[in-house]
Each structure stands twice: as C-alpha cells, then as structure tokens.
C-alpha atoms as a PDB file:
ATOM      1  CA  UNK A   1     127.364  56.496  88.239  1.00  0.00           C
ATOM      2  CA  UNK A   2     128.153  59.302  90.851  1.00  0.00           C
ATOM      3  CA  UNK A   3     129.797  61.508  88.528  1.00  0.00           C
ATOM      4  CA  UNK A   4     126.519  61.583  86.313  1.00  0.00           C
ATOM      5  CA  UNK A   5     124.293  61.941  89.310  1.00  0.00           C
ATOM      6  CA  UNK A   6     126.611  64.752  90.422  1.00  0.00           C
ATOM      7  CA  UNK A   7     126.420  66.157  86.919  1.00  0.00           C
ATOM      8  CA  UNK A   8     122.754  65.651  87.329  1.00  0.00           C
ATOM      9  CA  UNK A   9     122.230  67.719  90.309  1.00  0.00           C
ATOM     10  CA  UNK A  10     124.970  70.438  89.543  1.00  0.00           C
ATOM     11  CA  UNK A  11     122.708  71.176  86.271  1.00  0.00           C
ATOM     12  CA  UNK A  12     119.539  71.090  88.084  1.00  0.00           C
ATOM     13  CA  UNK A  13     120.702  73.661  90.729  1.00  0.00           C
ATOM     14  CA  UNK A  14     122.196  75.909  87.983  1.00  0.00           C
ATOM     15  CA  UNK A  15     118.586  75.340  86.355  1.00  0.00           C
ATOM     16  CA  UNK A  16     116.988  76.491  88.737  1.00  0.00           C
ATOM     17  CA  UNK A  17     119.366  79.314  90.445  1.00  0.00           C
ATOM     18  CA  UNK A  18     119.411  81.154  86.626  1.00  0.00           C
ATOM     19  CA  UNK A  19     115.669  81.108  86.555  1.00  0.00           C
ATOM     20  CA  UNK A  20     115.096  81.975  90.353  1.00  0.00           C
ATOM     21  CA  UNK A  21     117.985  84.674  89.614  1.00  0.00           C
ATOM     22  CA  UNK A  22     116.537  86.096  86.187  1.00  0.00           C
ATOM     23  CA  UNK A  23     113.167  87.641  87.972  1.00  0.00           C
ATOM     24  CA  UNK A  24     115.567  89.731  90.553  1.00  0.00           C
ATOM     25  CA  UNK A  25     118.721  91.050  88.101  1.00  0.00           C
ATOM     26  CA  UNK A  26     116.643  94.104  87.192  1.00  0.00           C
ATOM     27  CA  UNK A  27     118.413  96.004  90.321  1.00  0.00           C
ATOM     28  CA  UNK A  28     121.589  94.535  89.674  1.00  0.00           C
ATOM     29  CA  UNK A  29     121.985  95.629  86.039  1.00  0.00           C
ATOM     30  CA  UNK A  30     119.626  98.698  86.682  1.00  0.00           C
ATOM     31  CA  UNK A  31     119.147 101.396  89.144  1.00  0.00           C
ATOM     32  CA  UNK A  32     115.918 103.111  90.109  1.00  0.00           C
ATOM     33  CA  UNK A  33     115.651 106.951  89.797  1.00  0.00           C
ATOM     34  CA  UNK A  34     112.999 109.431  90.277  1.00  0.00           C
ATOM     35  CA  UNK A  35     112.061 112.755  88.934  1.00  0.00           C
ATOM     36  CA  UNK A  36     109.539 114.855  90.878  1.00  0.00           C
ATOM     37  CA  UNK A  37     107.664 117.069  88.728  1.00  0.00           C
ATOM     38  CA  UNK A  38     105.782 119.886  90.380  1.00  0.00           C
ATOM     39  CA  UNK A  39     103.070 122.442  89.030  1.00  0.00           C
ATOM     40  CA  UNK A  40     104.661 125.940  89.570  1.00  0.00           C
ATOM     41  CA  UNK A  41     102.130 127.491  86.766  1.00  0.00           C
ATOM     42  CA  UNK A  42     100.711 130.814  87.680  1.00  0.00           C
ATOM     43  CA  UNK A  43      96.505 131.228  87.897  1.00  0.00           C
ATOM     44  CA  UNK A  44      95.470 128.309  89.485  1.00  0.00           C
ATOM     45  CA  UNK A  45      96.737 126.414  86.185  1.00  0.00           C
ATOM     46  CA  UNK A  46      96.320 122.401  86.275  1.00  0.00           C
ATOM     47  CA  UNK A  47      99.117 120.499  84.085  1.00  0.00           C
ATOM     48  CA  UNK A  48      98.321 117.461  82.599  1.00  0.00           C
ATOM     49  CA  UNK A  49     101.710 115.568  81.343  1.00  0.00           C
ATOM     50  CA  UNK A  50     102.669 112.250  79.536  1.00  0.00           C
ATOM     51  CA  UNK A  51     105.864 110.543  79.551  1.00  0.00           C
ATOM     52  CA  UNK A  52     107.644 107.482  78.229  1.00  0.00           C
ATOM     53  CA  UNK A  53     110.905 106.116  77.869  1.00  0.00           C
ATOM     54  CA  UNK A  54     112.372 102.770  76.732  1.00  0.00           C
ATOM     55  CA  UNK A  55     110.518 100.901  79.344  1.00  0.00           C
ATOM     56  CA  UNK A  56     107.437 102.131  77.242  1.00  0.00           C
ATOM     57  CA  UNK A  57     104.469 104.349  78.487  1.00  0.00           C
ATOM     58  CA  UNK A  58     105.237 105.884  82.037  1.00  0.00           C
ATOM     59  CA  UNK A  59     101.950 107.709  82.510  1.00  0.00           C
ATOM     60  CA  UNK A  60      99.230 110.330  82.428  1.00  0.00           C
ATOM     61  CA  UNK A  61      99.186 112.961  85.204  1.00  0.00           C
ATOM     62  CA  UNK A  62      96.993 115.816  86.105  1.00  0.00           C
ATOM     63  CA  UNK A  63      98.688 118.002  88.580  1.00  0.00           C
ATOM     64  CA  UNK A  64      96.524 120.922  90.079  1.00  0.00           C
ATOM     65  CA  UNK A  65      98.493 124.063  91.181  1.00  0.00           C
ATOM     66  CA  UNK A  66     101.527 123.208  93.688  1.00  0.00           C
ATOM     67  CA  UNK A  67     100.994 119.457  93.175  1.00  0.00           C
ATOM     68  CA  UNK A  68     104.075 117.087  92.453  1.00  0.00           C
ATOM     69  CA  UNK A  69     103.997 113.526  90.950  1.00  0.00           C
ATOM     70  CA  UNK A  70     106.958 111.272  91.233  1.00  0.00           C
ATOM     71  CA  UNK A  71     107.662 109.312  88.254  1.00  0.00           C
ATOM     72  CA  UNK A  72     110.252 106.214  88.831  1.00  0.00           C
ATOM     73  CA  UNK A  73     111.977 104.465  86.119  1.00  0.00           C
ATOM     74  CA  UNK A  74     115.431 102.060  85.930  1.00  0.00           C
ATOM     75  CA  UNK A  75     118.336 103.692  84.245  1.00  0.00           C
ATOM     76  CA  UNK A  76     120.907 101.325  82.019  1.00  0.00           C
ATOM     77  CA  UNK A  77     123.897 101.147  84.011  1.00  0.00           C
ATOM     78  CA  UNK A  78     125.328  99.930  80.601  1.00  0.00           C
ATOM     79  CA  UNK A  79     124.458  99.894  76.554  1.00  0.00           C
ATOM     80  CA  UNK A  80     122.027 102.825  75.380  1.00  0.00           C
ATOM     81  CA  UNK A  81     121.521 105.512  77.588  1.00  0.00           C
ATOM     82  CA  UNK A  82     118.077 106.000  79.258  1.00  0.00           C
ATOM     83  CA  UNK A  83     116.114 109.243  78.084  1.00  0.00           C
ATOM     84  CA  UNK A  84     112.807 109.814  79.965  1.00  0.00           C
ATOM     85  CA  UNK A  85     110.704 112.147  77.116  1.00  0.00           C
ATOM     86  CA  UNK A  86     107.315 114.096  78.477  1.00  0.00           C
ATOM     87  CA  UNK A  87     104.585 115.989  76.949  1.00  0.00           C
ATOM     88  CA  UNK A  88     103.011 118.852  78.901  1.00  0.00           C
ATOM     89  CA  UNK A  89      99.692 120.661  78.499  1.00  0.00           C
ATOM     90  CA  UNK A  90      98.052 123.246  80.165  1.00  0.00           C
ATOM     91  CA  UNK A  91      96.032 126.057  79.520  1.00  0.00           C
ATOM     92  CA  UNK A  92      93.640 126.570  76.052  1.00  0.00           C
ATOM     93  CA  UNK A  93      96.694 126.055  73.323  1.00  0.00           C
ATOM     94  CA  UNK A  94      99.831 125.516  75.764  1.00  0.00           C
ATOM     95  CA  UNK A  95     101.974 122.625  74.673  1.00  0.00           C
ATOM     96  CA  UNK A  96     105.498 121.726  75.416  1.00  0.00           C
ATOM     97  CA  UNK A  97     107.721 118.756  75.682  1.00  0.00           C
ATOM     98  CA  UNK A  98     110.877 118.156  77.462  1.00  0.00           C
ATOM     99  CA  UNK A  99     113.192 115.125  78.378  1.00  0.00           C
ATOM    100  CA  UNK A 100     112.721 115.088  81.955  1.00  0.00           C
ATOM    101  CA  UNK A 101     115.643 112.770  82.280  1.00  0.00           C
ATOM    102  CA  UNK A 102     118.403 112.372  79.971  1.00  0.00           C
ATOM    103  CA  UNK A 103     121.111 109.827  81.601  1.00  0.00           C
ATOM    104  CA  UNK A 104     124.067 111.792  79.756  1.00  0.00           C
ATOM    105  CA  UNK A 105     123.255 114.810  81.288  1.00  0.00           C
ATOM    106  CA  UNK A 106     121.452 114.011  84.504  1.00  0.00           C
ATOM    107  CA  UNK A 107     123.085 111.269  86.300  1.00  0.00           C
ATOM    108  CA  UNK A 108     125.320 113.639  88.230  1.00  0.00           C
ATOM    109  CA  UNK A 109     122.681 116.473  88.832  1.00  0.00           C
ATOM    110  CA  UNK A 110     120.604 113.999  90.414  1.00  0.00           C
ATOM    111  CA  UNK A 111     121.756 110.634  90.730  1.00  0.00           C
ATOM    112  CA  UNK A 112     118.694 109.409  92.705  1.00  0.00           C
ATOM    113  CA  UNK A 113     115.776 112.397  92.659  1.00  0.00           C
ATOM    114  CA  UNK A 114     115.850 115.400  90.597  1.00  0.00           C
ATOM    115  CA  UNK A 115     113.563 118.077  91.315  1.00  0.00           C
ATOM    116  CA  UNK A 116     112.027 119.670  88.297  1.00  0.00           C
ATOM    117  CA  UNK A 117     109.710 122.987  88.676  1.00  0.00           C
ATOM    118  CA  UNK A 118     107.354 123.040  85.167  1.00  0.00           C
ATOM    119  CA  UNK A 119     106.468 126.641  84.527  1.00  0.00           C
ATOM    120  CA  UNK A 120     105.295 128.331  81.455  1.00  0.00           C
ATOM    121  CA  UNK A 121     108.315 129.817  80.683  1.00  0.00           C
ATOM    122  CA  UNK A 122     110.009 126.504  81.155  1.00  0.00           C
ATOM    123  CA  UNK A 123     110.899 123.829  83.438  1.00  0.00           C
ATOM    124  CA  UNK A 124     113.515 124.324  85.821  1.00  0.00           C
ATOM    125  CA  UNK A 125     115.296 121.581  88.275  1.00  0.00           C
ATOM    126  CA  UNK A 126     116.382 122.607  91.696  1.00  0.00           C
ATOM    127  CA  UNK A 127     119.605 120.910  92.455  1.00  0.00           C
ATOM    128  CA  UNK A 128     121.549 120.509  95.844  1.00  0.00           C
ATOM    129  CA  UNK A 129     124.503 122.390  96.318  1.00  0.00           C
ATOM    130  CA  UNK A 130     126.501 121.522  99.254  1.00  0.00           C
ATOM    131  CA  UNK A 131     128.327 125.103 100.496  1.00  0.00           C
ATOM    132  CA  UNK A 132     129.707 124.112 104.016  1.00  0.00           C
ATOM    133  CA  UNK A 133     130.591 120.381 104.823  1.00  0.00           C
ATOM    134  CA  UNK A 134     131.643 119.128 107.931  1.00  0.00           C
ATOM    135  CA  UNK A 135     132.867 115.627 109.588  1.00  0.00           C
ATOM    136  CA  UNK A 136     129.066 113.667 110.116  1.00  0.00           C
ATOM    137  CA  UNK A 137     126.748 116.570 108.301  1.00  0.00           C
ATOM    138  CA  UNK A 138     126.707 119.666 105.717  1.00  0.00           C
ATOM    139  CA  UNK A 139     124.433 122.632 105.175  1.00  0.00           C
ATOM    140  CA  UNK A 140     123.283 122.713 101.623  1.00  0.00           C
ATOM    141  CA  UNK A 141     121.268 125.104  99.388  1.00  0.00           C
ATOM    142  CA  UNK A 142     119.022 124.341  96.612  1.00  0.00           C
ATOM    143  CA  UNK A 143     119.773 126.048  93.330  1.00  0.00           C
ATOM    144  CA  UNK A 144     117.489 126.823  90.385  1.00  0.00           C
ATOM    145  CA  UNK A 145     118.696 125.791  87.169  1.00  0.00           C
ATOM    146  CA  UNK A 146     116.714 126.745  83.777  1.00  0.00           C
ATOM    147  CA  UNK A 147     116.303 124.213  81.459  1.00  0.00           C
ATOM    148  CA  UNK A 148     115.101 125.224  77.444  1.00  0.00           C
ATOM    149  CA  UNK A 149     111.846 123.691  76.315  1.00  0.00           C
ATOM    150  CA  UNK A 150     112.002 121.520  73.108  1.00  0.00           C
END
C-alpha cells in the first residue's frame, strides 16, 4: 500500500511541477532581445513602421523626428532561426522594408540591444566597438554600419 501511495504522490508532484514549470520555460529555452529603432529622417519627417516575426504581429509605431521605439522579442536558442521583418513608411510615396533582426546575422552584433538609425537612404545600426580594455572597465566607440534596404 505505501509503494502505491508513494507512486501516488511522486505523480502528483511531477503533475503539478510540469504544469507550474510550463508557464516559466519561455526564458529558459528563449532569450529576450531588443532592437531600438530611431527616426534619423531629415525635414521634420515622422516614420510610421510595422513589424512581425514568428511570435506574430509586433506592432505599429509612429516615431516623430529623433524619436526611438524599442521593440522586444525572444530569440530561439534552438530549431528555426528568429527573423524580426519591418515595414517602414514615411513621406508621400516612401516605402521600405528591412529585417530588423535576423538571428544568423545579428546575434553577435548585438546580442542583447542593437541600435538601428532608419534614414532614407537606409537603415544603419551603430554597434560597440571596444578599442582599449582594461582590468574592471574599457573605453568603447560606437560604429556606423550601413545596412541595404530590401
């Protein structure tokens, strides 16, 4: 009789640790990133932008001139890799669209926060270069790197 109430309980805790466990393995399997996009257009320009990825529909922004917006999303840390894809508008006619994040590419750019500059002759991200390094600290620079629209 013990061994079946033991059984009993030992499935009953498993139960319930899998389902308590199941709504907090999203930052186990997956880790957050950001991408900041700011407005560099010239004239006053607002940008209005749409993006999505696998998670499904990660917004509509409207960024007046020198705004940013910070768009979060969980990469895969296995299986398919993520690819964050954004539409852009501004101006009358002005429309591009650009993977803001491809895993592939980006994960050592920016593993945490990329930086990316839209302007209309395309976007560019500003990554950190690290030119002197010493024991506890280091003096870094920011470097603009072009990116081609779509």
């Amino acid at each position: 009789m013990a061994g079946k109430t033991g059984m009993f309980f030992l499935v009953a805790f498993l139960s319930a640790a899998i389902s308590v466990q199941a709504f907090s393995l999203r930052p186990i399997v997956q880790r957050k990133t950001h991408v900041v996009v700011f407005n560099d257009l010239p004239r006053g320009e607002s940008l209005s932008f749409k993006c999505s990825s696998w998670e499904g529909d990660l917004g509509h922004y409207t960024l007046h001139k020198g705004g940013s917006q910070d768009i979060s999303f969980y990469i895969s840390l296995w299986g398919e890799d993520t690819i964050v894809a954004c539409d852009f508008y501004w101006g009358e006619n002005q429309r591009r669209s650009f993977d803001i994040y491809n895993q592939d590419k980006d994960t050592f750019r920016c593993s945490e926060t990329c930086r990316l500059h839209i302007e209309p002759r395309g976007p560019f991200y500003y990554t950190e270069v690290v030119v002197e390094k010493r024991m506890h600290s280091y003096k870094s620079i920011w470097v603009k790197v072009p990116q081609p629209w779509k």
